[in-house]
N, C-alpha and C. Protein backbone atom coordinates (compact mmCIF):
# COMPACT_ATOMS: atom_id res chain seq x y z
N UNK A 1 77.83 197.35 189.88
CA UNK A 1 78.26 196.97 191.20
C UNK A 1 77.22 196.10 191.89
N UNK A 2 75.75 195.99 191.55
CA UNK A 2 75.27 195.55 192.45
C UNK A 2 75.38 193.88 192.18
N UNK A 3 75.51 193.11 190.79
CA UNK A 3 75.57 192.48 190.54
C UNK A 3 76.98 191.62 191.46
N UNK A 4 78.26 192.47 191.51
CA UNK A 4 79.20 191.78 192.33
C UNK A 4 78.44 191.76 193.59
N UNK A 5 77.74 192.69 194.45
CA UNK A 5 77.28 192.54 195.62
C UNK A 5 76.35 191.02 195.72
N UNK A 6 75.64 191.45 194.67
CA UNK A 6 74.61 189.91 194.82
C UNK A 6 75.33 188.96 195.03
N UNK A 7 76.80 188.63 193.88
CA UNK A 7 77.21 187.44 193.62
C UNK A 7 78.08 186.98 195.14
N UNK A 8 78.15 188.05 195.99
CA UNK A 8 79.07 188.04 197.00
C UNK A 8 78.39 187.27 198.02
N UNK A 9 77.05 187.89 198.01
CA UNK A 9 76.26 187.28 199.47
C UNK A 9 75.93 185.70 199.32
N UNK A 10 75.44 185.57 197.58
CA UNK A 10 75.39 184.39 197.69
C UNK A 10 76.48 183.21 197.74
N UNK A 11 77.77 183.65 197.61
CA UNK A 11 78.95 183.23 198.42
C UNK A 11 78.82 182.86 199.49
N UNK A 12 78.57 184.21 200.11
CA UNK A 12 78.43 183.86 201.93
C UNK A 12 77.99 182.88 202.65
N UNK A 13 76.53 182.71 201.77
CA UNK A 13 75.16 182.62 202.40
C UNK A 13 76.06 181.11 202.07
N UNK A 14 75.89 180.01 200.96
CA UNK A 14 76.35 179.06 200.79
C UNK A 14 77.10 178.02 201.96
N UNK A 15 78.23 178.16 202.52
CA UNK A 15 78.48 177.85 203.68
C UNK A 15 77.32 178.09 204.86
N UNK A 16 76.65 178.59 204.72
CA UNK A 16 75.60 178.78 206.29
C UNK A 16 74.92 177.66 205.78
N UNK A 17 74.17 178.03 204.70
CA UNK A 17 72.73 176.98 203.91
C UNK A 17 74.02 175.32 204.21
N UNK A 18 74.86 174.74 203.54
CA UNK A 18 75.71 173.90 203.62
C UNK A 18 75.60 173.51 205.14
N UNK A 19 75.84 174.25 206.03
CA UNK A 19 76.01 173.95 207.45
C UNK A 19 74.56 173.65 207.79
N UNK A 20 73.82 174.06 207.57
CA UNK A 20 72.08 174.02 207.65
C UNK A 20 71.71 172.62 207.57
N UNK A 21 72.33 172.46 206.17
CA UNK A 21 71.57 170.87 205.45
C UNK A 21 72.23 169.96 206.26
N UNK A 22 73.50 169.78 206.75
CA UNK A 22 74.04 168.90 207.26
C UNK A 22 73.99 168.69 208.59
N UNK A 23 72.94 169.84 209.25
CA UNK A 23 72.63 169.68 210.23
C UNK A 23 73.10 169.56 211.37
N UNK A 24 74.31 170.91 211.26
CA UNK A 24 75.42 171.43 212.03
C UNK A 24 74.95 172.57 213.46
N UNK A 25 74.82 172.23 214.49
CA UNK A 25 74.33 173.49 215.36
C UNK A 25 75.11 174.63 215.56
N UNK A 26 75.98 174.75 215.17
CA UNK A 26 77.23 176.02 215.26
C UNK A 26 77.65 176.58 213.53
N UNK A 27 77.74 177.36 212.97
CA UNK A 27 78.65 177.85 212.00
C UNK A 27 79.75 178.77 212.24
N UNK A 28 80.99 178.97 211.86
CA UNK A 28 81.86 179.81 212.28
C UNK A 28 82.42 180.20 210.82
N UNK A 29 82.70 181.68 210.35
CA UNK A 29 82.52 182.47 209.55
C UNK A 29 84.22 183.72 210.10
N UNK A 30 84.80 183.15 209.34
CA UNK A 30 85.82 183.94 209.33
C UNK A 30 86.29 185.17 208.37
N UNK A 31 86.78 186.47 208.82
CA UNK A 31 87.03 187.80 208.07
C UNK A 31 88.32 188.43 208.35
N UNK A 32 88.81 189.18 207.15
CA UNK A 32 89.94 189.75 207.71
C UNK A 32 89.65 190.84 207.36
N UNK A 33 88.66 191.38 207.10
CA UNK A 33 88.22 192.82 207.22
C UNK A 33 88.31 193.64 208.27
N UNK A 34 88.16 194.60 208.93
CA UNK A 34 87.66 194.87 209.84
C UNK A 34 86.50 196.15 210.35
N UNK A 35 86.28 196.69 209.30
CA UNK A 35 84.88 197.22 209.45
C UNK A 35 83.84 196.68 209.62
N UNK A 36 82.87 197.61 210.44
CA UNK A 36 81.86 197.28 211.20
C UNK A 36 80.40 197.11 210.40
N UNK A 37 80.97 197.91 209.11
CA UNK A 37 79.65 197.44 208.10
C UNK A 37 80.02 196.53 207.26
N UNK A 38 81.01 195.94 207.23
CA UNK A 38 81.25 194.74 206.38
C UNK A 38 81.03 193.78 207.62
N UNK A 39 81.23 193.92 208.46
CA UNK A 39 81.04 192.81 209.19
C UNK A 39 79.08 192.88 209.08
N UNK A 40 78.56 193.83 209.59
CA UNK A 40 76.87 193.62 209.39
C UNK A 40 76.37 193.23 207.99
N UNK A 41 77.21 193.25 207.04
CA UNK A 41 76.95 192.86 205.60
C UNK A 41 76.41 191.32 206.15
N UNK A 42 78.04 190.68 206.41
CA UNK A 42 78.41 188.98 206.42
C UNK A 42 76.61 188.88 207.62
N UNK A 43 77.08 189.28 208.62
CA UNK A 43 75.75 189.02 209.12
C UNK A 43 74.40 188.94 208.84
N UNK A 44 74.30 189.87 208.58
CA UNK A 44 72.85 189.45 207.81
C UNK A 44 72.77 188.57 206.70
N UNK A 45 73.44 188.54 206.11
CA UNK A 45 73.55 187.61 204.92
C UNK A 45 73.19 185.99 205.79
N UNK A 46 74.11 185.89 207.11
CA UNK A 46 74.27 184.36 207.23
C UNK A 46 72.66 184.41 207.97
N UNK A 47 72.62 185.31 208.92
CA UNK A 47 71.36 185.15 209.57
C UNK A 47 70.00 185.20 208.84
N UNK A 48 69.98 185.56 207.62
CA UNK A 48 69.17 185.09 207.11
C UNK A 48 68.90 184.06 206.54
N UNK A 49 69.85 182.98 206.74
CA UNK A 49 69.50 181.84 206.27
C UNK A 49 69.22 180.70 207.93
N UNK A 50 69.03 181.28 208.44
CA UNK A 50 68.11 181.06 210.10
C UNK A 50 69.88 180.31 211.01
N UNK A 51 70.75 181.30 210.81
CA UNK A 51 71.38 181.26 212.31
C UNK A 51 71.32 182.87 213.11
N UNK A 52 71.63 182.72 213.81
CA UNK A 52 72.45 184.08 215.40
C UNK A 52 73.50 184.18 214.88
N UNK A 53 74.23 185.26 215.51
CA UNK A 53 75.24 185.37 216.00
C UNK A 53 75.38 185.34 217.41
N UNK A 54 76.27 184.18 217.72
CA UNK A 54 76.69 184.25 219.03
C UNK A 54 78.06 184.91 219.93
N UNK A 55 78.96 184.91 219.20
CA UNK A 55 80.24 185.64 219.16
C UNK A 55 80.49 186.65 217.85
N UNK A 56 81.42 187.21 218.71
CA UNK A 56 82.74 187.60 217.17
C UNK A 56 83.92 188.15 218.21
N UNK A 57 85.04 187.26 217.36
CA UNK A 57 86.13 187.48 218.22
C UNK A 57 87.25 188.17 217.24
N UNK A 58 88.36 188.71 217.74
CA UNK A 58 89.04 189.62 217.16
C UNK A 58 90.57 188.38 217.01
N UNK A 59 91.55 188.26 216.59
CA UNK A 59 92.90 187.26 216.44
C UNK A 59 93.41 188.36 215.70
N UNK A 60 94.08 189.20 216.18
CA UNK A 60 95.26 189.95 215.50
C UNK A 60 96.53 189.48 214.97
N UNK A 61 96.78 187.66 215.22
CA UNK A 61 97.55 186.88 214.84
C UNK A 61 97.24 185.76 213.71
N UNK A 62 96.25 186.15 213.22
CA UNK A 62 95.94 185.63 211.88
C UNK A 62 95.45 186.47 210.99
N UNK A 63 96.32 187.32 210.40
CA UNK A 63 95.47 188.66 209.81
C UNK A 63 94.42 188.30 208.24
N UNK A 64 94.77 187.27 207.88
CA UNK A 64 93.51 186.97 206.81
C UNK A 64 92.53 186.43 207.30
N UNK A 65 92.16 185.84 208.37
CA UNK A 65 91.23 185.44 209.77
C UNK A 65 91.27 185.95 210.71
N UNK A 66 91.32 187.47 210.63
CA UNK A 66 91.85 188.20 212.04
C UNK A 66 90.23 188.44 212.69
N UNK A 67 89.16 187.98 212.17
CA UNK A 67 87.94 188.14 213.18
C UNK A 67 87.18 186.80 212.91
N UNK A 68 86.25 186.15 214.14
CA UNK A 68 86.03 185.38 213.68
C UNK A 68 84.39 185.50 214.37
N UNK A 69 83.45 185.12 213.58
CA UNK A 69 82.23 185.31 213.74
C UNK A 69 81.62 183.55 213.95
N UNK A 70 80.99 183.53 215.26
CA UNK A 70 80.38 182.29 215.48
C UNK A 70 79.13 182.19 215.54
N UNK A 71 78.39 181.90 214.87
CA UNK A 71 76.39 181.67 214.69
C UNK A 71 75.55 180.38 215.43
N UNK A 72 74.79 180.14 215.95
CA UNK A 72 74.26 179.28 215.90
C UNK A 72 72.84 179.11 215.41
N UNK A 73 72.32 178.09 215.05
CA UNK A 73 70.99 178.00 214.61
C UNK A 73 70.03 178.25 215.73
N UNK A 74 68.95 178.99 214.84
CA UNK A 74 67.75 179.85 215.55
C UNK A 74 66.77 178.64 215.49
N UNK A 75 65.95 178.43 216.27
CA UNK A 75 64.97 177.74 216.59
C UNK A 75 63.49 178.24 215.73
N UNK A 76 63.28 176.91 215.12
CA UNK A 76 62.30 177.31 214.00
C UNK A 76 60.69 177.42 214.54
């Protein structure tokens, strides 16, 4: 299992690092999960590649995007 875990974050992380290089001030990170430790999973994962979280909003009308997590870059 831990091996899927690894392969997962570095999923995650990919889109943040991507948004990074291109030198995007916002990332937005969408889930249709809704637990609160899967959501701190995705988080840390992105924030360690140097954004925040600035939001997370809930859309009960898009249930495969039913939360949506907004980051911005941290000041280096």
């Amino acid at each position: 299992m831990g091996w899927l875990k690894n392969w997962g974050h570095n999923q995650v992380r990919k889109g943040a690092i991507a948004a990074r290089e291109r030198g995007d001030a916002t990332y937005v990170h969408t889930l249709a999960a809704s637990a609160d430790q899967i959501h701190q999973r995705y988080i840390t994962a992105i924030e360690s590649e140097g954004w925040k979280l600035t939001e997370r909003h809930e859309n009960p009308a898009t249930p495969r995007q039913r939360w949506t997590l907004t980051f911005e870059r941290t000041k280096a």
